[in-house]
C-alpha atoms as a PDB file:
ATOM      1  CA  UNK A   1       0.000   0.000   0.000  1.00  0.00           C
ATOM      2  CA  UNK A   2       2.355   2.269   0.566  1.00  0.00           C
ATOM      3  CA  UNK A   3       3.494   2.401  -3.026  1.00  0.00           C
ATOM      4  CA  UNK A   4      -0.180   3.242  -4.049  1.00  0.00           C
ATOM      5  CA  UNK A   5      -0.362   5.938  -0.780  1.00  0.00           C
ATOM      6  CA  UNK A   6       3.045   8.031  -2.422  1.00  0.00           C
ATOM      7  CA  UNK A   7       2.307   8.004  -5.773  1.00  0.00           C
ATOM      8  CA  UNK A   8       2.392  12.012  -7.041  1.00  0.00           C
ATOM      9  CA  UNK A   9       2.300  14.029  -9.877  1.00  0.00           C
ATOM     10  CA  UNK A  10       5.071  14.839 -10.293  1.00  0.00           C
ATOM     11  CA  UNK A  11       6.179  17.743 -13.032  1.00  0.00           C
ATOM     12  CA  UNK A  12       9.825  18.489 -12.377  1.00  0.00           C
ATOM     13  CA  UNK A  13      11.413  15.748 -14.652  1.00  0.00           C
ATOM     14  CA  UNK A  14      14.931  15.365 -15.652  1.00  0.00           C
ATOM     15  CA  UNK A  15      16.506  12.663 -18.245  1.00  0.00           C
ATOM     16  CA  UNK A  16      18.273  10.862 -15.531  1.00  0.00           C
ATOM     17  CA  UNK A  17      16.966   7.353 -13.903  1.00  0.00           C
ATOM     18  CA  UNK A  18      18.275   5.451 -11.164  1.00  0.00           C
ATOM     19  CA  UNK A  19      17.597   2.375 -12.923  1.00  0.00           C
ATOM     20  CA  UNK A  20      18.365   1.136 -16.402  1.00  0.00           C
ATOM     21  CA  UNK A  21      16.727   1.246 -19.694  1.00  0.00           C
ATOM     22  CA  UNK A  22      16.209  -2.653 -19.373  1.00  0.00           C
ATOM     23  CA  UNK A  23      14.616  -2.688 -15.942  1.00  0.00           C
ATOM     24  CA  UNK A  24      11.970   0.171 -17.301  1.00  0.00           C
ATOM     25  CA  UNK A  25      11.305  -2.420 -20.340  1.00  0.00           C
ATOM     26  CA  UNK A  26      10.704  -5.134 -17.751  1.00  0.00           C
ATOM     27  CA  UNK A  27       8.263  -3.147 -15.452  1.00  0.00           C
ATOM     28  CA  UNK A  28       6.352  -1.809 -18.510  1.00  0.00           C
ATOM     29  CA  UNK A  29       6.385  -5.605 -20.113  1.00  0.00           C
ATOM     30  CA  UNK A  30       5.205  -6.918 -16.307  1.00  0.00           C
ATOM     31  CA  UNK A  31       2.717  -4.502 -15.953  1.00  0.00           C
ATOM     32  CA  UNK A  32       1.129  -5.445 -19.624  1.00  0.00           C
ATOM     33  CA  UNK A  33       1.013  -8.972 -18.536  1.00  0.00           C
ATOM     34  CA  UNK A  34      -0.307  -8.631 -14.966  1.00  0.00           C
ATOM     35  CA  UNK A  35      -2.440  -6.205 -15.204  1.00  0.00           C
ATOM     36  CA  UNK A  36      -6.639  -7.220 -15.514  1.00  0.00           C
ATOM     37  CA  UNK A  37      -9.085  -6.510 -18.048  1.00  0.00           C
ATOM     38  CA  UNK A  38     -13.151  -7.747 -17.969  1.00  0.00           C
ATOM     39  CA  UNK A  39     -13.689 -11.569 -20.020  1.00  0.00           C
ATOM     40  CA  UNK A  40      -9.605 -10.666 -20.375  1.00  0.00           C
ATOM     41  CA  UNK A  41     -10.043  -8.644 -23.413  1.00  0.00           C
ATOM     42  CA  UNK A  42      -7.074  -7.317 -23.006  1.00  0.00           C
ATOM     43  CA  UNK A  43      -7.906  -4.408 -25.062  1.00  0.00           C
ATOM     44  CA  UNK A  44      -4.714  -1.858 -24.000  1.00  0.00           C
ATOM     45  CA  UNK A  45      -2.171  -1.270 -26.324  1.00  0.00           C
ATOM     46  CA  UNK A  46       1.038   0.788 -25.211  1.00  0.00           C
ATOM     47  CA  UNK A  47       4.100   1.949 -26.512  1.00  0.00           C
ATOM     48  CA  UNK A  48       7.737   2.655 -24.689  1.00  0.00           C
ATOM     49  CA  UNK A  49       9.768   5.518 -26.315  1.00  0.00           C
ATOM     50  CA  UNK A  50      12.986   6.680 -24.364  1.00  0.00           C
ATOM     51  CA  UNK A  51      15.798   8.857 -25.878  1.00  0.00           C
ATOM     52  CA  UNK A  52      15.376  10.228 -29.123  1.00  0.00           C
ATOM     53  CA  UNK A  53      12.544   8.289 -29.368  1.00  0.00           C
ATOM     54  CA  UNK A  54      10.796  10.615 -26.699  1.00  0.00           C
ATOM     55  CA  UNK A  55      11.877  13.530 -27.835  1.00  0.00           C
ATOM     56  CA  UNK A  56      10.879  13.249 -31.192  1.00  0.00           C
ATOM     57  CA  UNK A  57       7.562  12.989 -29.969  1.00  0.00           C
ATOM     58  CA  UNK A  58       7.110  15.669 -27.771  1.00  0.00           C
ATOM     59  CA  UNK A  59       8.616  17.854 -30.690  1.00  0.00           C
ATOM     60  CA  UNK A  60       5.484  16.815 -32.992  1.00  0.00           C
ATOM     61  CA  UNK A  61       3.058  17.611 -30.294  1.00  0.00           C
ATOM     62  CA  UNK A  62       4.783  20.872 -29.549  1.00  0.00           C
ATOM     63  CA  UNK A  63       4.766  21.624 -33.589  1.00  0.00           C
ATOM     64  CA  UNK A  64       0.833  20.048 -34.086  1.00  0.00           C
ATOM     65  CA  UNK A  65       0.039  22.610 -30.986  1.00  0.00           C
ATOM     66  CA  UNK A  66       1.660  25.544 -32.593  1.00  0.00           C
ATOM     67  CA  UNK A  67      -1.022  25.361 -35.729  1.00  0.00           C
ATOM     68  CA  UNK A  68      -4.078  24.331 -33.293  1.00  0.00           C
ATOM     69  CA  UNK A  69      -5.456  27.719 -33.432  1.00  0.00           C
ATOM     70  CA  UNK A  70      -5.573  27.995 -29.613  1.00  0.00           C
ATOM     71  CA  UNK A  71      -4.916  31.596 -28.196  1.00  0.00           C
ATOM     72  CA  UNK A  72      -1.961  32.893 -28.028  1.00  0.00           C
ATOM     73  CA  UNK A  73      -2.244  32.917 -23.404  1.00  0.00           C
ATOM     74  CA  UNK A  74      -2.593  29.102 -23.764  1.00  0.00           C
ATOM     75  CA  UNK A  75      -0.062  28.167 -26.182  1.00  0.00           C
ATOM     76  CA  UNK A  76       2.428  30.432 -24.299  1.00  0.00           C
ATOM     77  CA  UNK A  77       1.317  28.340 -20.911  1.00  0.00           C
ATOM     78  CA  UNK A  78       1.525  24.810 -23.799  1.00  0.00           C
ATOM     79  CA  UNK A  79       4.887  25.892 -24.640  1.00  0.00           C
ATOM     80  CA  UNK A  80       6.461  25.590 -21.587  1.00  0.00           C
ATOM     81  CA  UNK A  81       4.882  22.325 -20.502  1.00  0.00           C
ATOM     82  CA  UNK A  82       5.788  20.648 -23.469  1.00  0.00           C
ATOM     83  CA  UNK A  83       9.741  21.414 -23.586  1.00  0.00           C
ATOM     84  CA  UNK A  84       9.271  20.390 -19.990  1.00  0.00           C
ATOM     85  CA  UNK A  85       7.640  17.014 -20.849  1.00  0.00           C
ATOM     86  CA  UNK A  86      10.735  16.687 -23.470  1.00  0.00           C
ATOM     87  CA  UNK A  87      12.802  17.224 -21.247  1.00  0.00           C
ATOM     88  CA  UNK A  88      12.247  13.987 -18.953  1.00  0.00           C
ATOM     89  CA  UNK A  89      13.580  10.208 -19.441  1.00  0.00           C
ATOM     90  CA  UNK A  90      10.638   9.288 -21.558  1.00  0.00           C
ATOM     91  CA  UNK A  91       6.783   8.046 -21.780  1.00  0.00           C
ATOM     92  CA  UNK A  92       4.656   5.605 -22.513  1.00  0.00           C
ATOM     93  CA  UNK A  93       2.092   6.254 -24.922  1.00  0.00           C
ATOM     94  CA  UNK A  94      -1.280   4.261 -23.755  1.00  0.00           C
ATOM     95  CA  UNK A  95      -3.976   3.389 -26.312  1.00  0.00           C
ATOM     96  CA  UNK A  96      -6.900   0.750 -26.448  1.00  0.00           C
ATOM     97  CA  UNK A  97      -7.749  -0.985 -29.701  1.00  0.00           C
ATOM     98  CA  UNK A  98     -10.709  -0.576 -31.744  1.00  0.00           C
ATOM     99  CA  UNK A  99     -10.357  -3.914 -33.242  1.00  0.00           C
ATOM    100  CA  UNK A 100     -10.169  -5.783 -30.018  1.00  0.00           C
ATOM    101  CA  UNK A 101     -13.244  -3.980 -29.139  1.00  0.00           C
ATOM    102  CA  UNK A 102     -15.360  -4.967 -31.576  1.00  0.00           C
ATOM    103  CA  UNK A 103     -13.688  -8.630 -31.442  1.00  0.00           C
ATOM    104  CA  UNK A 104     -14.859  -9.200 -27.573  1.00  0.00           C
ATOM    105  CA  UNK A 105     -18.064  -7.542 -28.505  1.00  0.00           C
ATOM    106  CA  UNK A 106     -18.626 -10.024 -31.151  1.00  0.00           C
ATOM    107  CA  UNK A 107     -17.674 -12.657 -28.994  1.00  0.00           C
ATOM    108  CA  UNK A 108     -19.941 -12.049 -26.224  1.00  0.00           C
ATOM    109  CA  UNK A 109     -23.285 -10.148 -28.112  1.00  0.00           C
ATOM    110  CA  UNK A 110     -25.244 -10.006 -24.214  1.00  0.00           C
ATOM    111  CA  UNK A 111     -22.716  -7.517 -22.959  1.00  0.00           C
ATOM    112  CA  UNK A 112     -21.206  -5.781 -26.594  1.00  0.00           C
ATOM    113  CA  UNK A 113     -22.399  -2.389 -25.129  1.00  0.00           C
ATOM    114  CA  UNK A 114     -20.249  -2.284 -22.443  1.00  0.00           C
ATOM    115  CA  UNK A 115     -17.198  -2.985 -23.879  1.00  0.00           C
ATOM    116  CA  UNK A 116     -16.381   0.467 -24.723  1.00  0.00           C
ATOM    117  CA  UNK A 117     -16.885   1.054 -20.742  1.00  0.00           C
ATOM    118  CA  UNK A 118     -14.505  -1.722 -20.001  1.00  0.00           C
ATOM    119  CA  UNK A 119     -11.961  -0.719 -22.187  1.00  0.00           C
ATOM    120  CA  UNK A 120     -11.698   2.707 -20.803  1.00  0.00           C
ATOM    121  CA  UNK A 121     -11.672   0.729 -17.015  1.00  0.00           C
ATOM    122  CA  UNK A 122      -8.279  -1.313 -18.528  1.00  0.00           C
ATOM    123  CA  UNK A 123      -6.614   1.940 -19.608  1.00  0.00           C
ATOM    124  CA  UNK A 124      -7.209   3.513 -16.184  1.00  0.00           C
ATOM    125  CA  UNK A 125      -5.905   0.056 -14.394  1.00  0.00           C
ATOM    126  CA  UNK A 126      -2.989   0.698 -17.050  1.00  0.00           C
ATOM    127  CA  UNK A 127      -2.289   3.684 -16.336  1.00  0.00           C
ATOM    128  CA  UNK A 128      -2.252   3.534 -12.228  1.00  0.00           C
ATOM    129  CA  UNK A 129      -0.252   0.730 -12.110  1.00  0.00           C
ATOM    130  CA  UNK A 130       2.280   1.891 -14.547  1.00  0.00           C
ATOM    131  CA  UNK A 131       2.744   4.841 -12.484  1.00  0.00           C
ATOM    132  CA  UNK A 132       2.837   3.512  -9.093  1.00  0.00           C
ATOM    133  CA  UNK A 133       5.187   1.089 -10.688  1.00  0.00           C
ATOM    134  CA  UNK A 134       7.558   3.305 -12.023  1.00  0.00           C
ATOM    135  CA  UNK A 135       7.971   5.603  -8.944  1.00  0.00           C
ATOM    136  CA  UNK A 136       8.159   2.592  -6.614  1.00  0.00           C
ATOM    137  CA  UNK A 137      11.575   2.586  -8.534  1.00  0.00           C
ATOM    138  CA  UNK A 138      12.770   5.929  -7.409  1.00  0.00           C
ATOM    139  CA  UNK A 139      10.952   7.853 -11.021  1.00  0.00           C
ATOM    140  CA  UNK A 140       8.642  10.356 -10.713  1.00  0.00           C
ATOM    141  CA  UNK A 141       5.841  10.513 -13.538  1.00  0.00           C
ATOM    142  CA  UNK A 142       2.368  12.450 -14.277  1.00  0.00           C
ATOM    143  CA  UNK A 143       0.113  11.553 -16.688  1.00  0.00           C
ATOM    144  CA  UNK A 144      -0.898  13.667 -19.948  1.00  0.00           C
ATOM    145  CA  UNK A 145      -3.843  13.491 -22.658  1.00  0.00           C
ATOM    146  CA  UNK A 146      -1.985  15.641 -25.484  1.00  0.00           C
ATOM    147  CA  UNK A 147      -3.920  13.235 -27.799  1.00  0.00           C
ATOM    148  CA  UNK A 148      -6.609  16.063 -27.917  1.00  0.00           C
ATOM    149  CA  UNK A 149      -4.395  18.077 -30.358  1.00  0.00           C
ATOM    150  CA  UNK A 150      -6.124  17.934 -33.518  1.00  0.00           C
ATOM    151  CA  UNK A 151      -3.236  15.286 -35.111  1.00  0.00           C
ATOM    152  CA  UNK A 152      -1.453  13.802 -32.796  1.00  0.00           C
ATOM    153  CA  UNK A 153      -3.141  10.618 -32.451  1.00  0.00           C
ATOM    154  CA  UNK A 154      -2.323  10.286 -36.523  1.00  0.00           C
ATOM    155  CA  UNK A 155       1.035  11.415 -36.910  1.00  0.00           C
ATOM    156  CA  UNK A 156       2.191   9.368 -33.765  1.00  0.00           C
ATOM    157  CA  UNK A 157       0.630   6.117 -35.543  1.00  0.00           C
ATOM    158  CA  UNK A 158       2.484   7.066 -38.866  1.00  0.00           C
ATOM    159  CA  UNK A 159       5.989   7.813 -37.159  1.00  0.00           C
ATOM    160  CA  UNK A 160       6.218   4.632 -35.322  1.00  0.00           C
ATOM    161  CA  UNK A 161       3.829   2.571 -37.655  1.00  0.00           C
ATOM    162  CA  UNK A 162       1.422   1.532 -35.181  1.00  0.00           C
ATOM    163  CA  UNK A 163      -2.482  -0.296 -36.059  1.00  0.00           C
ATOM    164  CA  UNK A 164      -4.838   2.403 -37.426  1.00  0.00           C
ATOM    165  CA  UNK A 165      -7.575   0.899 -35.102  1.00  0.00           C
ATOM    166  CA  UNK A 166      -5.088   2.123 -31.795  1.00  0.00           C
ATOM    167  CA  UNK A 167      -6.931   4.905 -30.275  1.00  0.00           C
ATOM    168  CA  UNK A 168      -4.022   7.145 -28.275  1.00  0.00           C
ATOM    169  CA  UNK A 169      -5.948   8.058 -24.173  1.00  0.00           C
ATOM    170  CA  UNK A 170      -2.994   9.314 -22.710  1.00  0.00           C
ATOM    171  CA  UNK A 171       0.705   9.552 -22.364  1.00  0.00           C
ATOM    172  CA  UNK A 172       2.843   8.779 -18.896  1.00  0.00           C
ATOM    173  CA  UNK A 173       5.663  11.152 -18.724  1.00  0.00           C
ATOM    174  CA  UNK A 174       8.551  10.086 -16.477  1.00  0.00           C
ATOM    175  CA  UNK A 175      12.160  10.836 -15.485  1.00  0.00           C
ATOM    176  CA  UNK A 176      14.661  11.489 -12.692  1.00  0.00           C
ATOM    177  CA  UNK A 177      13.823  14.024  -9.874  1.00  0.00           C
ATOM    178  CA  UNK A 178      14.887  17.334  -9.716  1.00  0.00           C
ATOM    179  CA  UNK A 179      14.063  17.921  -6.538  1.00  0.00           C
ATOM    180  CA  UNK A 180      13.784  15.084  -3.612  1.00  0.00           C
ATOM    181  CA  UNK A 181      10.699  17.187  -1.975  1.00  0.00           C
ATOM    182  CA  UNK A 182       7.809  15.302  -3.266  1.00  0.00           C
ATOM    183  CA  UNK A 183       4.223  17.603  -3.579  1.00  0.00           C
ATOM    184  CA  UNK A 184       1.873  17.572  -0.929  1.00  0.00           C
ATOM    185  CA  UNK A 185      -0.975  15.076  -0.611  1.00  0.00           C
ATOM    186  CA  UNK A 186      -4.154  16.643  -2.180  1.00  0.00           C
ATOM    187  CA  UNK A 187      -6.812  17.508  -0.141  1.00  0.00           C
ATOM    188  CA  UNK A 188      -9.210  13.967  -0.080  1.00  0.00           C
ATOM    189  CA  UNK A 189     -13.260  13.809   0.642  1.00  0.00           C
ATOM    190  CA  UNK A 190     -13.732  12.648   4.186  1.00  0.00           C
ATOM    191  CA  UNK A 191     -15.053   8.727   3.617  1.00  0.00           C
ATOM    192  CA  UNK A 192     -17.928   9.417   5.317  1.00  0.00           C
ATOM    193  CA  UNK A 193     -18.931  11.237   1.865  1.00  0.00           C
ATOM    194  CA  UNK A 194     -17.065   8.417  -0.337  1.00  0.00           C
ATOM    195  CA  UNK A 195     -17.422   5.146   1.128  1.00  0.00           C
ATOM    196  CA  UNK A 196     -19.681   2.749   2.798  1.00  0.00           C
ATOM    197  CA  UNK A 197     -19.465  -0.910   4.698  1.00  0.00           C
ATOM    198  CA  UNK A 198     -21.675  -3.308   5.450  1.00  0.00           C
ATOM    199  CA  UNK A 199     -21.426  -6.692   7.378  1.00  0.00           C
ATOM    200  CA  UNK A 200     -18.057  -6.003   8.964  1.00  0.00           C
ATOM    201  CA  UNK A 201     -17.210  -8.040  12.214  1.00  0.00           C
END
């Protein structure tokens, strides 16, 4: 638990890691495999770009942003947070296929509907653990959805060939820590509001 109770958002990124290349591939192989998904439909897709590989795509973001007619305040704000996200070890770009979608709806017609629900509960599982994984290591990470810039979803599928049916939900930025102080815990509904049990002994 205590890996789940320290897990931040955490912006001030460096290219540094105090672990290797390899041992980030394992975790974000591990995670893929362990990870659940309803009937197993296994519907996430990700993809691990480090080095040039994650800088190159933070540079197309940064470029599609620059023509996404936004106002000038909020691309000046953009600016800064994507050099920043460039400037970090690397991501992980999480999608969830189309195809498998519409496979495990085929295969199971009585609950088709909610597979598009499901999916979007595997991406979140994704996500979380892949996190919590990575800072258990001594990373710190946040989690971006730059996927809303009209293009990016495209041009990252034709730079690094991916499926056409991969639909990009989000991007996990992480990287050494600039500074050891870790942000304060947010500010949590009481679980009176949140939470009830029943039966307990």
């Amino acid at each position: 638990m205590e890996a789940v109770k320290t897990r931040r958002t955490i912006y001030a990124l460096n290219k540094s890691s105090p672990i290797s290349d390899e041992r980030i591939e394992q975790i974000f192989h591990e995670v893929l495999l362990a990870s659940p998904s309803a009937f197993n439909s296994q519907t996430t897709r990700a993809v691990l770009l480090l080095g040039a590989e994650h800088e190159k795509f933070w540079t197309t973001v940064a470029k599609l942003g620059e023509n996404s007619g936004w106002p000038e305040e909020m691309l000046k704000r953009q600016r800064g947070r994507w050099e920043m996200f460039k400037n970090a070890k690397g991501s992980i770009l999480l999608f969830e296929s189309g195809a498998s979608i519409k496979k495990n709806q085929e295969g199971y017609p009585a609950t088709a509907k909610l597979f598009p629900e499901w999916s979007q509960h595997t991406h979140g599982i994704h996500a979380v653990t892949l996190w919590t994984a990575l800072e258990a290591e001594g990373l710190g990470a946040n989690l971006q959805h730059n996927q809303m810039i009209e293009g990016v979803d495209e041009e990252t599928k034709k730079i690094w060939n991916l499926p056409k049916d991969w639909i990009q939900y989000a991007q996990l930025v992480f990287g050494g820590l600039e500074s050891k102080e870790m942000p304060p815990k947010k500010d949590k509904l009481p679980l009176t509001e949140t939470t009830r049990t029943f039966g307990k002994n």
